[in-house]
C-alpha atoms as a PDB file:
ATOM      1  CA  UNK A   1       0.000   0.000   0.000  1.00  0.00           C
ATOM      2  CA  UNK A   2       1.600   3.524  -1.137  1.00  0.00           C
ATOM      3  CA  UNK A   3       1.277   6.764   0.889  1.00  0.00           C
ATOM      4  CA  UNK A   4      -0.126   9.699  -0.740  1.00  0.00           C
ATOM      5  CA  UNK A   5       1.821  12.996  -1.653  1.00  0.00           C
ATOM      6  CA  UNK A   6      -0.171  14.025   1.304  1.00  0.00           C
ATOM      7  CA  UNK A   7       1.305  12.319   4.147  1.00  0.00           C
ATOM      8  CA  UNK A   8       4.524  12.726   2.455  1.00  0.00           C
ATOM      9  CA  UNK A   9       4.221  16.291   2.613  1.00  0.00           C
ATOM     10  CA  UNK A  10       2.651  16.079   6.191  1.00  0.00           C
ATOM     11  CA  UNK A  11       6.226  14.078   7.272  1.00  0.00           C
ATOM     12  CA  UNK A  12       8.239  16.706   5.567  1.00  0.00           C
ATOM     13  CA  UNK A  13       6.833  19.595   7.317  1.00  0.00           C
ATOM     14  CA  UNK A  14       7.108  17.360  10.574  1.00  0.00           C
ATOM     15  CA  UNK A  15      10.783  16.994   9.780  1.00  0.00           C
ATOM     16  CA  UNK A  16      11.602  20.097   8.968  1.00  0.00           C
ATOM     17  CA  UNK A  17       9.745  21.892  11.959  1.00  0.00           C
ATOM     18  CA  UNK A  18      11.733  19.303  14.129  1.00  0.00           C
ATOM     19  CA  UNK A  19      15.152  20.447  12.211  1.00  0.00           C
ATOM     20  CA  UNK A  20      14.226  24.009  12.460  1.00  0.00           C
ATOM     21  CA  UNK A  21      13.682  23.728  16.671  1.00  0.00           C
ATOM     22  CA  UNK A  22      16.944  21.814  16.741  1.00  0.00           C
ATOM     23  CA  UNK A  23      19.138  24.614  15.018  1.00  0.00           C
ATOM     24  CA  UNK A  24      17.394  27.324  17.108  1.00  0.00           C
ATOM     25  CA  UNK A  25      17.958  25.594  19.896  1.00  0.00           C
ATOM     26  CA  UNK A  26      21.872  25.247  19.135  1.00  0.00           C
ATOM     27  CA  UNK A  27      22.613  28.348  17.788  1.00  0.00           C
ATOM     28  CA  UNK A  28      20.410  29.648  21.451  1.00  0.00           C
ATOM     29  CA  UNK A  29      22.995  27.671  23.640  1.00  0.00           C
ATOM     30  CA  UNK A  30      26.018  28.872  21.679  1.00  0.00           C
ATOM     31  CA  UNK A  31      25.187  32.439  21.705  1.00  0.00           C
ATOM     32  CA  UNK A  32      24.628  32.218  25.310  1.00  0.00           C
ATOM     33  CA  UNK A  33      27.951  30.802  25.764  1.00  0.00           C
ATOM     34  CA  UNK A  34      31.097  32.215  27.426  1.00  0.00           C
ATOM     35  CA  UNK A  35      33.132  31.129  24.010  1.00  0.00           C
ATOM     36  CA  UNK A  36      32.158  34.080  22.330  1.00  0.00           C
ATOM     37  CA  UNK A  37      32.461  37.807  23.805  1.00  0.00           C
ATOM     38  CA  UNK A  38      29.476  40.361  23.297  1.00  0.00           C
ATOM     39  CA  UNK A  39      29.911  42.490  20.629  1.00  0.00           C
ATOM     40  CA  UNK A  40      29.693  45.635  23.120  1.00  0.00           C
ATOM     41  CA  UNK A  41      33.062  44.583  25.232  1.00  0.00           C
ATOM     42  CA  UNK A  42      35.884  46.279  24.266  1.00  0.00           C
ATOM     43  CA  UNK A  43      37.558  46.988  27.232  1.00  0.00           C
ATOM     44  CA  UNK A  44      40.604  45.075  26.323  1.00  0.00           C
ATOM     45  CA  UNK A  45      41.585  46.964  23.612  1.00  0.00           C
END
């Protein structure tokens, strides 16, 4: 039995919504992180 191009599309919205919390969530936790300095301290110049 074959899916339709509906569920197909209904999966790939799925996935991408999925990818697209990921990658917000990532690039959240990096920008929060230590590694990087705000743009706004330049003190040790």
């Amino acid at each position: 039995m074959q899916p339709s191009n509906e569920t197909y599309i209904l999966y790939g919205a799925f996935f991408v919504f999925v990818f697209l919390v990921l990658l917000f969530n990532v690039a959240k936790r990096l920008g929060s992180s230590k590694n990087f300095p705000k743009p706004g301290n330049k003190k040790d110049e």
